[in-house]
N, C-alpha and C. Protein backbone atom coordinates (compact mmCIF):
# COMPACT_ATOMS: atom_id res chain seq x y z
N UNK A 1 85.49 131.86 51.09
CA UNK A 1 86.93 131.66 51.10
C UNK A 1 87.34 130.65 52.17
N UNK A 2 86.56 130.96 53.30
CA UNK A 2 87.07 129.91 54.42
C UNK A 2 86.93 128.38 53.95
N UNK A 3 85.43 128.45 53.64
CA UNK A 3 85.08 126.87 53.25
C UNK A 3 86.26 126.18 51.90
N UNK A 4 86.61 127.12 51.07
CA UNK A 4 87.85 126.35 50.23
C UNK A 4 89.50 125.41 51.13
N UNK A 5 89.48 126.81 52.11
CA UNK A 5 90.66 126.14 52.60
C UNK A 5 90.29 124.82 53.37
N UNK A 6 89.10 125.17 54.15
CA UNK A 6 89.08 123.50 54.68
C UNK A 6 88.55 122.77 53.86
N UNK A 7 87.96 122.50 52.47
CA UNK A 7 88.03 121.51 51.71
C UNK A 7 89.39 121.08 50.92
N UNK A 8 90.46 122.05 51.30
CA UNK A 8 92.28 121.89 50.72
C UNK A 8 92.51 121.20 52.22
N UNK A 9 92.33 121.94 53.13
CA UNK A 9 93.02 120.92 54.17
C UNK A 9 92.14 119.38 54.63
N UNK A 10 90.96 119.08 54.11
CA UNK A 10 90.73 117.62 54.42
C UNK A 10 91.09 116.56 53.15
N UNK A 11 91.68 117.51 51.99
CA UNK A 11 92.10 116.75 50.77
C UNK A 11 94.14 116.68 50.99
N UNK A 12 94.66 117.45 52.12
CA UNK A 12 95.98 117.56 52.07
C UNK A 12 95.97 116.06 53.26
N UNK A 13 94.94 116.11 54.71
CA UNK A 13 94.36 115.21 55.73
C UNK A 13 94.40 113.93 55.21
N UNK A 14 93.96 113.58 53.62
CA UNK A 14 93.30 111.95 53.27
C UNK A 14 94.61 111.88 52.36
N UNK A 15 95.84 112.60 52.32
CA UNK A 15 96.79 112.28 51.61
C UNK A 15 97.99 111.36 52.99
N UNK A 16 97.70 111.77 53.71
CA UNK A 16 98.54 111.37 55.25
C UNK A 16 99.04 109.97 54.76
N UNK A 17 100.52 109.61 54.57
CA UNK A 17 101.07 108.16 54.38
C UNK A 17 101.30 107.47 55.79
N UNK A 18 100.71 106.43 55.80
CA UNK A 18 100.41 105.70 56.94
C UNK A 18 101.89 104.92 57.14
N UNK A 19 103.00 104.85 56.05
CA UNK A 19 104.22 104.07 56.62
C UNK A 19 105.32 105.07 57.28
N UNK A 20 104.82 106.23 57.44
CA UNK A 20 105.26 106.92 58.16
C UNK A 20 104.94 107.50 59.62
N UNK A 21 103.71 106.90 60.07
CA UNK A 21 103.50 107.34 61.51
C UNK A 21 104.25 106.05 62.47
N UNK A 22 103.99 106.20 63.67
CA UNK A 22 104.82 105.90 64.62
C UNK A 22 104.70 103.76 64.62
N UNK A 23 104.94 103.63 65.65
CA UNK A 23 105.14 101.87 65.26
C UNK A 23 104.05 101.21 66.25
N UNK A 24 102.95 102.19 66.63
CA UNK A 24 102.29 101.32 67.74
C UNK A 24 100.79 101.04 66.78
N UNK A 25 100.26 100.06 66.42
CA UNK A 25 99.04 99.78 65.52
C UNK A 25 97.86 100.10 65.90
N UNK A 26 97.06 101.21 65.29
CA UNK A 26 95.91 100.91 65.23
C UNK A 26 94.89 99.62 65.03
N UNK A 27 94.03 99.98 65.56
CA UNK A 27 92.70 99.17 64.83
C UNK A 27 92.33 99.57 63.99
N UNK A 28 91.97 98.86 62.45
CA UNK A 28 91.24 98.64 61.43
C UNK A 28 89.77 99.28 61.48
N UNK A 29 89.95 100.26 60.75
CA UNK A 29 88.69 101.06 60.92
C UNK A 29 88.63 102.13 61.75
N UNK A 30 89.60 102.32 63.07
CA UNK A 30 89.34 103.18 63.63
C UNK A 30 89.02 104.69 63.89
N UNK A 31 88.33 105.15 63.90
CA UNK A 31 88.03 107.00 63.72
C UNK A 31 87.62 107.49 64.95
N UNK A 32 87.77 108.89 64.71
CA UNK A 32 88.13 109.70 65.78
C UNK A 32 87.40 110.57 65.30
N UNK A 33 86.58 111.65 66.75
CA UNK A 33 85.53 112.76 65.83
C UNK A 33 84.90 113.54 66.90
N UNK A 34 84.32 114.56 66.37
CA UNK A 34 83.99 115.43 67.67
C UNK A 34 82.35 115.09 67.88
N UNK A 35 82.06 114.82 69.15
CA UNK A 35 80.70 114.06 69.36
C UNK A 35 79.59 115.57 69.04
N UNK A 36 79.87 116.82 69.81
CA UNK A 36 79.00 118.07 69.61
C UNK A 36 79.57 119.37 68.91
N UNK A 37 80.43 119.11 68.09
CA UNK A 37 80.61 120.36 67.52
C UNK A 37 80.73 120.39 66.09
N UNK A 38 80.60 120.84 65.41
CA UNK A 38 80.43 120.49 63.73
C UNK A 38 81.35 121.68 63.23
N UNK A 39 81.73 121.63 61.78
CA UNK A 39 82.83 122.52 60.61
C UNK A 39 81.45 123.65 60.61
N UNK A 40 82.26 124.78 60.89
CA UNK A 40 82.20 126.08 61.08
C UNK A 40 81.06 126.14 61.85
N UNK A 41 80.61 125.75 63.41
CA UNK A 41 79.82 125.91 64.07
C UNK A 41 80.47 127.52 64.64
N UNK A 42 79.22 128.66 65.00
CA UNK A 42 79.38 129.55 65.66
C UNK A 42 79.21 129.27 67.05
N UNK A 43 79.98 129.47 68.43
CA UNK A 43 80.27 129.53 69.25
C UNK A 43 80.47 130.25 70.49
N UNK A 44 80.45 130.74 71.49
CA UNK A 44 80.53 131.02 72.40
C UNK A 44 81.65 130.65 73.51
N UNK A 45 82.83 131.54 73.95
CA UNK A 45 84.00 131.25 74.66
C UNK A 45 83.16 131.00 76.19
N UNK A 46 83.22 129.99 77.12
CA UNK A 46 84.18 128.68 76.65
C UNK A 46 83.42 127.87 75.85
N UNK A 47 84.25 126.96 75.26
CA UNK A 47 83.75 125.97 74.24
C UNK A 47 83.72 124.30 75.14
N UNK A 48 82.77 124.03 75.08
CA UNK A 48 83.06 122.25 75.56
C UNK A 48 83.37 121.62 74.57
N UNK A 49 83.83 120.44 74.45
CA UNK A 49 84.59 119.63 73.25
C UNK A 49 84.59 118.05 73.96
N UNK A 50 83.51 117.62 73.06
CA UNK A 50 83.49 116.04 73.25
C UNK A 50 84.41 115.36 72.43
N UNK A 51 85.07 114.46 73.06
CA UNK A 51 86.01 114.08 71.77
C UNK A 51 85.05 112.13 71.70
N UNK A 52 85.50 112.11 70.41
CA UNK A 52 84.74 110.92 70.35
C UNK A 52 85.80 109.85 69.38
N UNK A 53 85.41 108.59 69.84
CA UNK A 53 86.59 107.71 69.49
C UNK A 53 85.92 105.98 69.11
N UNK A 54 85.71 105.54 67.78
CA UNK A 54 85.16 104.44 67.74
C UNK A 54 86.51 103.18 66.90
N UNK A 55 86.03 102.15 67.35
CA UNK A 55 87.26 101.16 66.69
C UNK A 55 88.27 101.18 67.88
N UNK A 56 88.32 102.07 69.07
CA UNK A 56 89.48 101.78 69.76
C UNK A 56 89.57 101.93 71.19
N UNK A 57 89.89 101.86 72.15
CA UNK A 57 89.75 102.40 73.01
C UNK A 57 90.42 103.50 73.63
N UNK A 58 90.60 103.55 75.23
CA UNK A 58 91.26 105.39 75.79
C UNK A 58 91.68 104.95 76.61
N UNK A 59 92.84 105.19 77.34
CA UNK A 59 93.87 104.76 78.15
C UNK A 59 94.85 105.99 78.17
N UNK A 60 95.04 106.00 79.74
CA UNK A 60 95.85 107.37 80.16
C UNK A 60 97.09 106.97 79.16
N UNK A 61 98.02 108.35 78.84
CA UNK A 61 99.63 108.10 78.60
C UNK A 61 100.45 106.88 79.53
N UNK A 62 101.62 106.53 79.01
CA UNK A 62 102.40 105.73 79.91
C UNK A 62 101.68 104.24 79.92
N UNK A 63 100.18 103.88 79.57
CA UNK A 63 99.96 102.77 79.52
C UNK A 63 99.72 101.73 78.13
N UNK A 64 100.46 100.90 78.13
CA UNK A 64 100.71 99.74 77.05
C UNK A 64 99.56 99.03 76.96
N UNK A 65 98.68 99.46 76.67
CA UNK A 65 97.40 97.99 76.27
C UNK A 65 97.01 98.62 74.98
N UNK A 66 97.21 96.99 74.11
CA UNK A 66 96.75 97.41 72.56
C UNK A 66 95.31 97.96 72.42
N UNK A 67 95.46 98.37 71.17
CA UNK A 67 93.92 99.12 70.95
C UNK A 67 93.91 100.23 71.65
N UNK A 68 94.53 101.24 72.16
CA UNK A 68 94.43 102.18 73.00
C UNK A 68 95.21 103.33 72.42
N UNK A 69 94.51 104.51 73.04
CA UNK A 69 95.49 105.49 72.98
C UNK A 69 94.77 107.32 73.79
N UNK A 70 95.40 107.70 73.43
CA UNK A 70 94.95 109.16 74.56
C UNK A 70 94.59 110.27 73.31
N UNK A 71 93.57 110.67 73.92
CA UNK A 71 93.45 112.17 73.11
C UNK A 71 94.21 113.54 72.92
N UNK A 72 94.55 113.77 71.90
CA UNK A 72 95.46 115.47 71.50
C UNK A 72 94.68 116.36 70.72
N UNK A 73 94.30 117.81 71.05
CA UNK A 73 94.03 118.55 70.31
C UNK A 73 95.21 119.69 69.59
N UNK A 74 94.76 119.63 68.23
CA UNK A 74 95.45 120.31 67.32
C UNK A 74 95.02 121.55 67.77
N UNK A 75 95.28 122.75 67.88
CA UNK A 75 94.52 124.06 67.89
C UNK A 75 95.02 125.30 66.86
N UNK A 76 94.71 125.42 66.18
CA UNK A 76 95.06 126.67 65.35
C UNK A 76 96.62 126.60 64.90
N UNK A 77 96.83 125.45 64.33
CA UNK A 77 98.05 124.80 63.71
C UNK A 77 97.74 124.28 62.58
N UNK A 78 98.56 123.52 61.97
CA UNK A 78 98.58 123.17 60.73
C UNK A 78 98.48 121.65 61.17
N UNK A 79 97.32 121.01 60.16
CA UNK A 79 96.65 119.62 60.46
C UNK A 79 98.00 118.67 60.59
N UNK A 80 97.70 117.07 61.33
CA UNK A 80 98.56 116.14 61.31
C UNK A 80 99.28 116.05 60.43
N UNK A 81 100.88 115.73 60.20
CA UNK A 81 101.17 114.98 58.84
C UNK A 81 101.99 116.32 58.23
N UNK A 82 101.41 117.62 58.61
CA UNK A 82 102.01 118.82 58.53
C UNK A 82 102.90 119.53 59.26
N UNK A 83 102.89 119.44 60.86
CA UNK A 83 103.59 119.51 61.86
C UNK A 83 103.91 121.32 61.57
N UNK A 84 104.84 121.56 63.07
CA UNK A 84 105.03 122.72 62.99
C UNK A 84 106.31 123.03 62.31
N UNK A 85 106.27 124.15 62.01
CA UNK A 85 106.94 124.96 60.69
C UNK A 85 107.58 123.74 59.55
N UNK A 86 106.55 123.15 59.29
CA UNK A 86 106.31 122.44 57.86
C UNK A 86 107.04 120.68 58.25
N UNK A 87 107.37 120.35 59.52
CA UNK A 87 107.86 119.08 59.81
C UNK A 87 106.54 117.94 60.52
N UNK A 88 107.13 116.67 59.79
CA UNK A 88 106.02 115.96 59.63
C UNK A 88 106.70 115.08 60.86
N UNK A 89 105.17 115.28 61.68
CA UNK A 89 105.55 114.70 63.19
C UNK A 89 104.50 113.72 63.39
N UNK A 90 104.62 112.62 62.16
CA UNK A 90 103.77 111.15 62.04
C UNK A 90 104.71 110.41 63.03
N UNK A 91 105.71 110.47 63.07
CA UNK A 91 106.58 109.08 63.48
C UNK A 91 107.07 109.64 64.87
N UNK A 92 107.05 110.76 65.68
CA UNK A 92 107.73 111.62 67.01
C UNK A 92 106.58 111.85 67.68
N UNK A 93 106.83 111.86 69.14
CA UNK A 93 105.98 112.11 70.47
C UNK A 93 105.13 113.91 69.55
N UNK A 94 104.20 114.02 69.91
CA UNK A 94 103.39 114.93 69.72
C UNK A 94 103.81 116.41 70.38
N UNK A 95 104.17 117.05 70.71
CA UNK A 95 105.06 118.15 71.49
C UNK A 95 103.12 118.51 72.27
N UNK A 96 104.09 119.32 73.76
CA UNK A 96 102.67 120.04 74.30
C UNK A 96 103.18 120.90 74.20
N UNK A 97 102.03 122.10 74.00
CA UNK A 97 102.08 123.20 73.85
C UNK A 97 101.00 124.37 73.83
N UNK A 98 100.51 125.24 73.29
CA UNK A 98 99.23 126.06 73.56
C UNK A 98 98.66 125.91 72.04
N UNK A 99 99.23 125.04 71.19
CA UNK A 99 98.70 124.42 70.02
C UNK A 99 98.43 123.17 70.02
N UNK A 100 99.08 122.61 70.75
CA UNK A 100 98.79 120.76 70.96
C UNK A 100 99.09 120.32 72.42
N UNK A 101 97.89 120.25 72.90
CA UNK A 101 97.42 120.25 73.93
C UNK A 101 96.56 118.28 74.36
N UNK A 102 97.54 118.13 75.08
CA UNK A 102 97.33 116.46 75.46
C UNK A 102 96.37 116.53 76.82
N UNK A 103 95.68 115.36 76.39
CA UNK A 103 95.20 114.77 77.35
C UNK A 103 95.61 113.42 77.87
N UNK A 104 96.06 113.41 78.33
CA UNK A 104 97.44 112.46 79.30
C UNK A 104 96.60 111.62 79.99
N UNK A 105 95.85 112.06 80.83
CA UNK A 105 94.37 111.12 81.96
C UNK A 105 93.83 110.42 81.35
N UNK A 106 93.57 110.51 79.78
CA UNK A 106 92.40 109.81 79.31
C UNK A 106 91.09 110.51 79.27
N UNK A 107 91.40 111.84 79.12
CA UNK A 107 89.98 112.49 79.15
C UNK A 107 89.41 112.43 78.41
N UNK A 108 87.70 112.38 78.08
CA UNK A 108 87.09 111.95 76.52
C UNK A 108 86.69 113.68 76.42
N UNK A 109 87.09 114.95 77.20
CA UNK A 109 85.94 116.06 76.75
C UNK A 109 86.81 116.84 77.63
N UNK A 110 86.87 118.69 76.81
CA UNK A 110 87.49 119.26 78.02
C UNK A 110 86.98 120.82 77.99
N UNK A 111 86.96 121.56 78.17
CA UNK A 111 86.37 123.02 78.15
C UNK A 111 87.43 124.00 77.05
N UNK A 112 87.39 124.82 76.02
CA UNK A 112 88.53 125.79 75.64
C UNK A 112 88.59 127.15 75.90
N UNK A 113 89.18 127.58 76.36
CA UNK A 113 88.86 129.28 76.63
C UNK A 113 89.40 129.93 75.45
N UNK A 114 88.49 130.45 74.41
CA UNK A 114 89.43 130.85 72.95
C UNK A 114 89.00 132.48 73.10
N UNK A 115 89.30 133.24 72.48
CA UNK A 115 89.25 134.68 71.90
C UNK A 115 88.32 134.09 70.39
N UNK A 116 87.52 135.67 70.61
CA UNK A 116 86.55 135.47 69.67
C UNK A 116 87.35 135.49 68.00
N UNK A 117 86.99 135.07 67.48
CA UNK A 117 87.72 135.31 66.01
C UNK A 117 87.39 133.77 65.41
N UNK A 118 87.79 133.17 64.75
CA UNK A 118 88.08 131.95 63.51
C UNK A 118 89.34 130.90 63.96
N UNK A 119 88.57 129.56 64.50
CA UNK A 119 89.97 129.18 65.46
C UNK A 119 89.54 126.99 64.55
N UNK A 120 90.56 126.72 64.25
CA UNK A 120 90.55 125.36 63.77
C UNK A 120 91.14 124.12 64.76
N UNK A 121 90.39 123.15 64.69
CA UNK A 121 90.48 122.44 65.77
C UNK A 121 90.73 120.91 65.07
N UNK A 122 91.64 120.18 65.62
CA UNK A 122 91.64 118.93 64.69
C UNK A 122 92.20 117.94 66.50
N UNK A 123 91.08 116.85 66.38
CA UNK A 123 92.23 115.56 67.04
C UNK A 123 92.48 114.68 67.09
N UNK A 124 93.36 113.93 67.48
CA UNK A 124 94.48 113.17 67.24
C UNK A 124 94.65 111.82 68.16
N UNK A 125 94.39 111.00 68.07
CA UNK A 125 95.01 110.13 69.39
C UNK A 125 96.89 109.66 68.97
N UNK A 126 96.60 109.45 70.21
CA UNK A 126 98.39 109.08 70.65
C UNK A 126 99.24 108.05 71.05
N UNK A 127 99.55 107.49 71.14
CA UNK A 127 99.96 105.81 71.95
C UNK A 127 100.41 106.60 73.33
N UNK A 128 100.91 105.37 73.80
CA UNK A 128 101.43 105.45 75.31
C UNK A 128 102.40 106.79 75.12
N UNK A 129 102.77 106.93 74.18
CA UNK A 129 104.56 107.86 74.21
C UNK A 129 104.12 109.07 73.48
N UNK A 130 102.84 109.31 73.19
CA UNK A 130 101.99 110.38 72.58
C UNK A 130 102.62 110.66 70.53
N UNK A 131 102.80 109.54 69.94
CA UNK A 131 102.78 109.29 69.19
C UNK A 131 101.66 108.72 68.36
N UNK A 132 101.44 109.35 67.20
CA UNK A 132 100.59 108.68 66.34
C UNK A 132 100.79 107.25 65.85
N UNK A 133 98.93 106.83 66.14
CA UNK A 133 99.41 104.84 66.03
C UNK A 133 99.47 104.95 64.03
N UNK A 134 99.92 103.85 63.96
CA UNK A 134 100.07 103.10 62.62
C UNK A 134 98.97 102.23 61.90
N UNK A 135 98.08 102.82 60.80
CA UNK A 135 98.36 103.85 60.33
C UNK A 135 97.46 105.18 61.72
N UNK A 136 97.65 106.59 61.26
CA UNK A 136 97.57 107.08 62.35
C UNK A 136 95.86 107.16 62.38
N UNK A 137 95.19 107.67 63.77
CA UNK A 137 93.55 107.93 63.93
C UNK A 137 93.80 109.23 64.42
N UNK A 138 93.22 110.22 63.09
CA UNK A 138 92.22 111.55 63.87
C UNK A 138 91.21 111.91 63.12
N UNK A 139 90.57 113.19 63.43
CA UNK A 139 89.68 113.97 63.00
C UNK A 139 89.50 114.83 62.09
N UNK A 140 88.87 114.78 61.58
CA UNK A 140 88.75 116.27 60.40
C UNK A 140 89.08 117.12 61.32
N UNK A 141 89.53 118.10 60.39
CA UNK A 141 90.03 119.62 60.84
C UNK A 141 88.70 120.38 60.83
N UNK A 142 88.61 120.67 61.83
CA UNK A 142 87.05 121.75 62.00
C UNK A 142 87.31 123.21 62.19
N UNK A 143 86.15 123.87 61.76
CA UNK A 143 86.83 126.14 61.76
C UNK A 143 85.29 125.83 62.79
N UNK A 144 85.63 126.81 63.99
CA UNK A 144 84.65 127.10 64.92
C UNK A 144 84.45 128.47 64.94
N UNK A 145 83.75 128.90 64.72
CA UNK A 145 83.68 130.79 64.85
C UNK A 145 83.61 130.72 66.58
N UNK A 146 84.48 132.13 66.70
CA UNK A 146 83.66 132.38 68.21
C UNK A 146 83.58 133.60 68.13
N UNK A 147 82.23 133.69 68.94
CA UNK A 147 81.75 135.25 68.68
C UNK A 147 82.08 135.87 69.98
């Protein structure tokens, strides 16, 4: 049952309309991906999380150099493009929160402290203003067990 929904949510993911995210441009080609953790890896609290980023580069928030942008994790929310309680937050600053959780510094990797159970992880880069670039770069949505 699990594996259906995340083959619905990486087919709802490749529907994402790109004239709707924010106005700062990607690079051509660019993808975003988790360097050590794979769809439905079993786990152990804490979790490390490499985030991995090709086609572009990483630059704290607040800074303007093209090709750039900062890392966001989705956490146990509803993928990009879906936003919270059903609003599509392609084109608006990314909200922080204990579901979307920024990395502002430029961090490429960060530790998660989760409760054991079935927890989905998706991320996102951001421009300077933590907006998704145009068209936008993230990650498959991944299910991590933690035991």
């Amino acid at each position: 049952m699990i594996k259906i929904v995340a083959i619905c949510t990486s087919l709802i993911l490749a529907s994402v309309s790109p004239s709707s995210a924010g106005e700062t441009a990607s690079s051509p080609g660019a993808v975003q991906y988790f360097v050590n953790l794979r769809d439905f890896a079993e786990v152990t609290s804490p979790i490390k999380v490499i985030f991995g980023l090709s086609g572009m580069g990483v630059a704290p928030a607040g800074v303007d150099k093209p090709n750039t942008g900062h890392h966001h994790i989705l956490l146990d929310r509803a993928p990009l493009g879906e936003g919270k309680d059903g609003k599509d937050e392609l084109d608006v600053d990314i909200i922080s929160d204990e579901n979307n959780i920024h990395f502002n510094k430029g961090q490429t990797e960060t530790t998660l402290e989760l409760e054991p159970g079935i927890h989905t992880i998706q991320l996102v880069l951001g421009d300077k203003d933590h907006i998704p670039h145009n068209p936008p770069v993230f990650s498959e949505v991944i299910t991590v067990i933690v035991k």
